[in-house]
N, C-alpha and C. Protein backbone atom coordinates (compact mmCIF):
# COMPACT_ATOMS: atom_id res chain seq x y z
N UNK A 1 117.22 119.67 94.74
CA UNK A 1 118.61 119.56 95.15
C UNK A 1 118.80 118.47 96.20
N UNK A 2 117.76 118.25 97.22
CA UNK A 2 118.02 117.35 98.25
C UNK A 2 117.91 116.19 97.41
N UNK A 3 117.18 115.47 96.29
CA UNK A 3 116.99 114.19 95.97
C UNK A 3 118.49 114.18 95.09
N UNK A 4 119.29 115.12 95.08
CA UNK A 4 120.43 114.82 94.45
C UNK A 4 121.64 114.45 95.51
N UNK A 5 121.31 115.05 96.63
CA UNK A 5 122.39 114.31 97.53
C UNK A 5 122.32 113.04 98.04
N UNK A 6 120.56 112.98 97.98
CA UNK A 6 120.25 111.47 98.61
C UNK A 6 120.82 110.32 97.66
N UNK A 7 120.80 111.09 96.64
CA UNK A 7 120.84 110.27 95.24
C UNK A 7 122.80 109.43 95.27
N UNK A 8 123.27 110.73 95.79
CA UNK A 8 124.66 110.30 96.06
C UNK A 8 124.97 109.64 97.26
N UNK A 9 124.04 109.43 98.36
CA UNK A 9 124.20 108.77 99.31
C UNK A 9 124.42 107.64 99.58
N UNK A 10 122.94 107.01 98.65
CA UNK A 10 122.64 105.72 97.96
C UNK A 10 123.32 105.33 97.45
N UNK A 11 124.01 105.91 96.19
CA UNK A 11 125.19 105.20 95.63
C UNK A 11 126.47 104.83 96.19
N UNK A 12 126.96 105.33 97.24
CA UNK A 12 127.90 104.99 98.39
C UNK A 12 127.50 104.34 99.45
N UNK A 13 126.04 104.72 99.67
CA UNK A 13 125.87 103.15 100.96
C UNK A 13 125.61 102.10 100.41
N UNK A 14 124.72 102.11 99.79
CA UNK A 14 124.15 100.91 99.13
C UNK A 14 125.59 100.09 98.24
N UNK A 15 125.49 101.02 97.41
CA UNK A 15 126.89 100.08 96.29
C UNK A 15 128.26 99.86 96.28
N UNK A 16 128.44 100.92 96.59
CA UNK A 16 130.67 101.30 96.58
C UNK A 16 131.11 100.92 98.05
N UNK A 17 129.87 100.93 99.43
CA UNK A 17 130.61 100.57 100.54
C UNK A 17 130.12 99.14 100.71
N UNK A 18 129.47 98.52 100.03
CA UNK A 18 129.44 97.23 100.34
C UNK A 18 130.26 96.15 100.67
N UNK A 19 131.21 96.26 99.71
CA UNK A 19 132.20 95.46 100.14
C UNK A 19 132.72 95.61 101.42
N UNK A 20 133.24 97.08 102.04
CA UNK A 20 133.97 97.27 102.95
C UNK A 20 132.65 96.93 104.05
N UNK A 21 131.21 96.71 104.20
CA UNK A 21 130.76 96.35 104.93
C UNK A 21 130.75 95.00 105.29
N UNK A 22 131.23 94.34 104.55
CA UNK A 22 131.61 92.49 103.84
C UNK A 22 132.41 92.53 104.99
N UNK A 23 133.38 93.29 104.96
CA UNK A 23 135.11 92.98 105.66
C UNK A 23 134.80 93.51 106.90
N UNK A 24 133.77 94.64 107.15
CA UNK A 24 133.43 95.12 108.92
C UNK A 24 133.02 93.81 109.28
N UNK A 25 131.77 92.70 108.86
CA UNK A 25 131.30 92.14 109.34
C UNK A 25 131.82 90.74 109.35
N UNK A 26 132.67 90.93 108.72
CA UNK A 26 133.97 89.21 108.80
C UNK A 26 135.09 89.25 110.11
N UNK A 27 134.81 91.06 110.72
CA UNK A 27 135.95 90.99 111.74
C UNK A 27 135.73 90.05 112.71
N UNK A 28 134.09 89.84 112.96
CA UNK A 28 134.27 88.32 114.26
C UNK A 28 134.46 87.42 113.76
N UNK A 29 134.94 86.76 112.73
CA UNK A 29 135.45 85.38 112.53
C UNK A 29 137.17 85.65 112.46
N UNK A 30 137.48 86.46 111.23
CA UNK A 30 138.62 85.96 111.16
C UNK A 30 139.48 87.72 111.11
N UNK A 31 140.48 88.26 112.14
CA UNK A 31 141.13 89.13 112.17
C UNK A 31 141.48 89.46 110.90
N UNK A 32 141.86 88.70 110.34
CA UNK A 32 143.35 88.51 109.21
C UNK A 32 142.59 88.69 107.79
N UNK A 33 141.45 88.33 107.76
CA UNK A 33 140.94 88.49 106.30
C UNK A 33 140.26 89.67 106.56
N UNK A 34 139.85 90.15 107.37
CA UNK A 34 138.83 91.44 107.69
C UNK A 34 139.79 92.82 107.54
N UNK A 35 141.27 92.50 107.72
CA UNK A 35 142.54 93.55 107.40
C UNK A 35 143.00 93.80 106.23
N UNK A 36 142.39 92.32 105.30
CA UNK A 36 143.18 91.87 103.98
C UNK A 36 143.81 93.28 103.30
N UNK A 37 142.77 94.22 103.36
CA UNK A 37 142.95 95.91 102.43
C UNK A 37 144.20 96.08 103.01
N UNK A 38 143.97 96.47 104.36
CA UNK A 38 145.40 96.90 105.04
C UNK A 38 146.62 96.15 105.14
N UNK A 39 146.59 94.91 105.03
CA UNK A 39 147.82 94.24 104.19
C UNK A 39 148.46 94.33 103.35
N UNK A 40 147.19 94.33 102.22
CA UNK A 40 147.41 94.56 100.86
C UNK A 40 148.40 95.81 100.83
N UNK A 41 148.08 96.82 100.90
CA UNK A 41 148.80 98.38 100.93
C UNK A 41 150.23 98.02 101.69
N UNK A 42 150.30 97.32 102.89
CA UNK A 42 151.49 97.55 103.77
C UNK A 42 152.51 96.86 102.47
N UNK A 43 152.42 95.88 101.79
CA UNK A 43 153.04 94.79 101.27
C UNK A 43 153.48 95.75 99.98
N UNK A 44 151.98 96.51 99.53
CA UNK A 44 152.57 96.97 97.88
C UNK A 44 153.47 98.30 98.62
N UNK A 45 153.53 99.34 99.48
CA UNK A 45 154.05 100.37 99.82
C UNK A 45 155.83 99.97 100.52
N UNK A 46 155.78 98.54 101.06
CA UNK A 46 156.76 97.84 101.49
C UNK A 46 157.30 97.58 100.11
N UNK A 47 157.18 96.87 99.14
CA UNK A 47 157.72 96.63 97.69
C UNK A 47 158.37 98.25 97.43
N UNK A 48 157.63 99.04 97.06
CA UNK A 48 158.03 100.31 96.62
C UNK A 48 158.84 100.97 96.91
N UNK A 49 159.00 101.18 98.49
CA UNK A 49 160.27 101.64 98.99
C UNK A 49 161.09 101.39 98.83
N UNK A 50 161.10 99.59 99.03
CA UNK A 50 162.58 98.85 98.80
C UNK A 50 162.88 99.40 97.48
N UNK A 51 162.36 99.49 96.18
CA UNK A 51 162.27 99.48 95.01
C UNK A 51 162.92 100.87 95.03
N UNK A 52 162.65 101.95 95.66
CA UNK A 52 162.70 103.21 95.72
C UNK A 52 164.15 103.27 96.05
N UNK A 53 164.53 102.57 97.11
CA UNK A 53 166.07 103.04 97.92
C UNK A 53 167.19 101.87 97.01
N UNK A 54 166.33 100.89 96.15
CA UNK A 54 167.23 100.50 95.56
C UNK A 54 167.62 100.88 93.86
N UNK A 55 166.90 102.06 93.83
CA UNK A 55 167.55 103.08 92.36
C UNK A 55 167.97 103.74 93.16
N UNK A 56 167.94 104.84 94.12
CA UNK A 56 168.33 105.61 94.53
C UNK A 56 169.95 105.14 94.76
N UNK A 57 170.11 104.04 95.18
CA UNK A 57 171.83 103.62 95.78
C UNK A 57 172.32 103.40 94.03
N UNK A 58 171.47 102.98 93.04
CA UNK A 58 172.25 102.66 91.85
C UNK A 58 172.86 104.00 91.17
N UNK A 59 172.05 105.09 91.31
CA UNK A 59 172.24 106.38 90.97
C UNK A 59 173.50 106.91 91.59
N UNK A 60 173.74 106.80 93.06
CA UNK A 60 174.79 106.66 93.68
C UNK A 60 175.72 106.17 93.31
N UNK A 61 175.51 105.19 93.13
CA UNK A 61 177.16 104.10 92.90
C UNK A 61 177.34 104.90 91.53
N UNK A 62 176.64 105.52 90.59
CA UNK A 62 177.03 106.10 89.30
C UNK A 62 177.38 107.66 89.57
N UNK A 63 177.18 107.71 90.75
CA UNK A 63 177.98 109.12 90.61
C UNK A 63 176.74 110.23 89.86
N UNK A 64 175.50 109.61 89.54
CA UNK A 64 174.52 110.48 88.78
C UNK A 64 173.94 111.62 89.89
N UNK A 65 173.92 111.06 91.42
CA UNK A 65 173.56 111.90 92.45
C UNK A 65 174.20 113.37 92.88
N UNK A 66 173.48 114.51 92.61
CA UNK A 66 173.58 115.63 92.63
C UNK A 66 173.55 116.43 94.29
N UNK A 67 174.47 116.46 95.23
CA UNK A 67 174.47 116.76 96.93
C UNK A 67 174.53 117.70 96.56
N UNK A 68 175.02 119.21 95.82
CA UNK A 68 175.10 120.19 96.19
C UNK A 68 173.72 121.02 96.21
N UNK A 69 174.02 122.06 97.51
CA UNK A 69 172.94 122.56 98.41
C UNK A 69 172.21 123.64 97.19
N UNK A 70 173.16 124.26 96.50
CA UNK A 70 172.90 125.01 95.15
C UNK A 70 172.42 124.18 94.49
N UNK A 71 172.01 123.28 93.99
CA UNK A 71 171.41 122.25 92.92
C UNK A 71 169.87 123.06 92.17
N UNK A 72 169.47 123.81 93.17
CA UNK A 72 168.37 124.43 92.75
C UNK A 72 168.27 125.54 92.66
N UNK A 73 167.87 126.63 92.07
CA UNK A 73 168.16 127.86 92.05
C UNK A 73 167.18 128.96 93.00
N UNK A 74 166.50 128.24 94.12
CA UNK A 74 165.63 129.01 95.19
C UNK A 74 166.85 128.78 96.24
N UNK A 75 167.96 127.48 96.48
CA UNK A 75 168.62 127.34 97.52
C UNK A 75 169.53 128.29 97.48
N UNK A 76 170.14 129.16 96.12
CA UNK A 76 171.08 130.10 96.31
C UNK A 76 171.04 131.37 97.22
């Protein structure tokens, strides 16, 4: 059983965290590329929202938006 956890250890230190050890060890040169991941996400989660609040207002302007507090049948 223990050579099966080691077994999974290895495969996450050695292989799957490599990269992110790439980007720990680029933080003394360059801030900005060593964040790139955390950019990445701010930018696609920034897209989405906008994307998000701009069906949400189209639904609106159509009158498709449902306010009442009854809408669901646990709120009655």
């Amino acid at each position: 059983m223990r050579a099966f956890f080691e077994g999974i250890q290895s495969l996450f230190v050695d292989f799957l965290f490599k990269p992110l050890d790439f980007l720990r060890s680029l933080e003394l040169s360059s801030w900005w590329l060593a964040n790139i991941v955390s950019w990445t996400l701010m930018i696609v989660c920034g897209y989405y929202i906008v994307y998000w609040c701009k069906e949400l207002s189209k639904h609106k302007a159509n009158n498709e938006e449902n306010q009442d507090t009854t809408a669901h049948s646990f709120l009655k």
